[in-house]
C-alpha atoms as a PDB file:
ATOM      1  CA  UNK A   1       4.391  10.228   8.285  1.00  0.00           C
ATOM      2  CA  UNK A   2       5.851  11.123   4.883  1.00  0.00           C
ATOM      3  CA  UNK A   3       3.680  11.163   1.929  1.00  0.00           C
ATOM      4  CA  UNK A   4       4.302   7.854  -0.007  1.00  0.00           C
ATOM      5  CA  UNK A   5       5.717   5.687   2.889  1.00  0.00           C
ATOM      6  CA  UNK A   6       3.204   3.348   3.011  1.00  0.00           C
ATOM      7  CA  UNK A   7       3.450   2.487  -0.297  1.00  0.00           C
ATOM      8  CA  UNK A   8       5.134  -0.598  -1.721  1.00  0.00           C
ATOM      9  CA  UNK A   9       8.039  -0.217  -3.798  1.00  0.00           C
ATOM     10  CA  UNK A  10       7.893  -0.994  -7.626  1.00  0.00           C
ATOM     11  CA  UNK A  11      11.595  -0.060  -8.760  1.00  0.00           C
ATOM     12  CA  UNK A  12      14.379  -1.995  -8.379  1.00  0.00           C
ATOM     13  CA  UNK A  13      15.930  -2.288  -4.668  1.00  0.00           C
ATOM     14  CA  UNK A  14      18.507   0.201  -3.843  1.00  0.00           C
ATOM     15  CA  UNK A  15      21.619  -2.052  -1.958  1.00  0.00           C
ATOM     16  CA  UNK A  16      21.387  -5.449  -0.624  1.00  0.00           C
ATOM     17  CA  UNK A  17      22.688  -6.202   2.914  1.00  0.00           C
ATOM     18  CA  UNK A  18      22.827  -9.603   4.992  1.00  0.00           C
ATOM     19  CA  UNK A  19      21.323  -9.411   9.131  1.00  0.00           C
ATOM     20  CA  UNK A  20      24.303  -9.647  11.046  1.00  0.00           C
ATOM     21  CA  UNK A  21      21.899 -10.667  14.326  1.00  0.00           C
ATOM     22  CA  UNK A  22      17.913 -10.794  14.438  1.00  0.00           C
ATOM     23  CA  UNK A  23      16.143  -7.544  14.228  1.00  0.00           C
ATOM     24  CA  UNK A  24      12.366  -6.350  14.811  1.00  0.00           C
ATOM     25  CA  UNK A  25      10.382  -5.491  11.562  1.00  0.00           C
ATOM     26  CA  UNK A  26       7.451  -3.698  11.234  1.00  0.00           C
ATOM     27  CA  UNK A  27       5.329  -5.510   8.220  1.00  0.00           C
ATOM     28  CA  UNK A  28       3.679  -2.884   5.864  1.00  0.00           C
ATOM     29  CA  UNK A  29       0.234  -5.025   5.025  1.00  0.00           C
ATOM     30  CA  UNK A  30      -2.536  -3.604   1.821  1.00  0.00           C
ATOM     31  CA  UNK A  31      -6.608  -4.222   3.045  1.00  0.00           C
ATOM     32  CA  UNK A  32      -9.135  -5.977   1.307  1.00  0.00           C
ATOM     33  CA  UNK A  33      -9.993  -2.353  -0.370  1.00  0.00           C
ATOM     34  CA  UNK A  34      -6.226  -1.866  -1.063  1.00  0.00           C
ATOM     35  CA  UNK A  35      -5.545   0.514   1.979  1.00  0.00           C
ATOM     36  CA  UNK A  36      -1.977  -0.204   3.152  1.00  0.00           C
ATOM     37  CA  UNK A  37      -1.563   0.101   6.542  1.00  0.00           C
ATOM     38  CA  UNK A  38       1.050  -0.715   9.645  1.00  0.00           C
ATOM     39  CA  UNK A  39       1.111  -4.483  10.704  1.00  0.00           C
ATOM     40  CA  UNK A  40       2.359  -6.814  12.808  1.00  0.00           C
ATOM     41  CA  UNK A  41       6.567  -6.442  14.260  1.00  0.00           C
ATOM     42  CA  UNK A  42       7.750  -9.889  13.194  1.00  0.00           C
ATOM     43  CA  UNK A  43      11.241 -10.955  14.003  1.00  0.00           C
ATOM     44  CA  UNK A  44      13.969 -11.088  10.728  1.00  0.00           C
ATOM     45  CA  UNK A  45      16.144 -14.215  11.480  1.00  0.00           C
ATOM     46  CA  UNK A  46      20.202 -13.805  11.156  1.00  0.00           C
ATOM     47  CA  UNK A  47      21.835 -14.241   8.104  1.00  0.00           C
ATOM     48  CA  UNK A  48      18.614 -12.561   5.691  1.00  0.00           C
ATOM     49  CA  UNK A  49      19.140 -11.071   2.663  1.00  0.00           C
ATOM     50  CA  UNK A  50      17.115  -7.601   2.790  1.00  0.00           C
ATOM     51  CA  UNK A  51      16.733  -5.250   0.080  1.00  0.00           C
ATOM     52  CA  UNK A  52      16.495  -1.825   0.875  1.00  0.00           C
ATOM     53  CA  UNK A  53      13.819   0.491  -0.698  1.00  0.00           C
ATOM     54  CA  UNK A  54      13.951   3.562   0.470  1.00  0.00           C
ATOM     55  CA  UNK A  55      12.774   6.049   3.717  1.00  0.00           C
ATOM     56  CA  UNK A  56      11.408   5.022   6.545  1.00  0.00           C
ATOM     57  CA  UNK A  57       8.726   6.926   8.527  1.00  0.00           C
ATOM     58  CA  UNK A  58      10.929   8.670  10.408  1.00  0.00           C
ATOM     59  CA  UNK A  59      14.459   9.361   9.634  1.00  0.00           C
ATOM     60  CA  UNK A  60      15.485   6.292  12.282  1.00  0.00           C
ATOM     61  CA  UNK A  61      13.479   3.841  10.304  1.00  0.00           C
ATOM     62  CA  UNK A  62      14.364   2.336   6.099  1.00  0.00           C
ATOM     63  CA  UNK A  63      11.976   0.345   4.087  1.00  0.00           C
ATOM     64  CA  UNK A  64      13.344  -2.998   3.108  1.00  0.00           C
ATOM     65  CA  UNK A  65      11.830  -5.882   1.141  1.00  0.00           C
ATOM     66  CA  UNK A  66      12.482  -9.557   2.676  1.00  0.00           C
ATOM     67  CA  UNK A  67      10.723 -13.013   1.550  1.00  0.00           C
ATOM     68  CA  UNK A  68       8.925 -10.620  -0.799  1.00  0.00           C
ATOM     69  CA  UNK A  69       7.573  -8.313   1.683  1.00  0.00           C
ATOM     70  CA  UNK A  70       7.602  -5.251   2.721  1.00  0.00           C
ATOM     71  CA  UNK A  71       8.919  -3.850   5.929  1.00  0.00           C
ATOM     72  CA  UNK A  72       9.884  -0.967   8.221  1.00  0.00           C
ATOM     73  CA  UNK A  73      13.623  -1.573  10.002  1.00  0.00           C
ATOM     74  CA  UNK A  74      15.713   0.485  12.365  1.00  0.00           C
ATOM     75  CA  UNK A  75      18.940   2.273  10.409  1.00  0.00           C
ATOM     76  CA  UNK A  76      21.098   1.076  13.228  1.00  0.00           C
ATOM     77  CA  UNK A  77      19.799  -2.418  12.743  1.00  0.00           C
ATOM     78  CA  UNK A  78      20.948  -2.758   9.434  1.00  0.00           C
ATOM     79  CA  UNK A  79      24.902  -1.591  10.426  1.00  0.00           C
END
């Protein structure tokens, strides 16, 4: 994994884009001691407003900001 991945994003989103269908999400969670860490795949409903915030893990993968959280999402999701 990339150095700096895991961490949360503290400038201002790079593009906006809308679901077009429901997609898998991979929630990006901070510990009790402030370790951030991998958590649980939720499901993003249709019709969300995401805000994209840069690489993903892996060059198949973007971090995105939804509800006021942060998450790992497949490129090809997004359109």
């Amino acid at each position: 994994m990339k150095s700096g991945t895991l961490s949360f994003p503290i400038s201002l989103p790079e593009d906006t884009r809308l679901t077009h269908r429901r997609i898998s999400a991979i929630q990006l969670v901070v510990g009790e001691e402030g370790d951030k860490r991998l958590g649980a795949i939720v499901q993003i409903p249709k019709d969300a407003r995401l805000e994209t915030c840069g690489d993903g893990f892996n060059e198949h993968t973007v971090k995105v900001r939804w509800q006021g959280l942060s998450y790992f999402v497949f490129r090809d999701d997004l359109g």
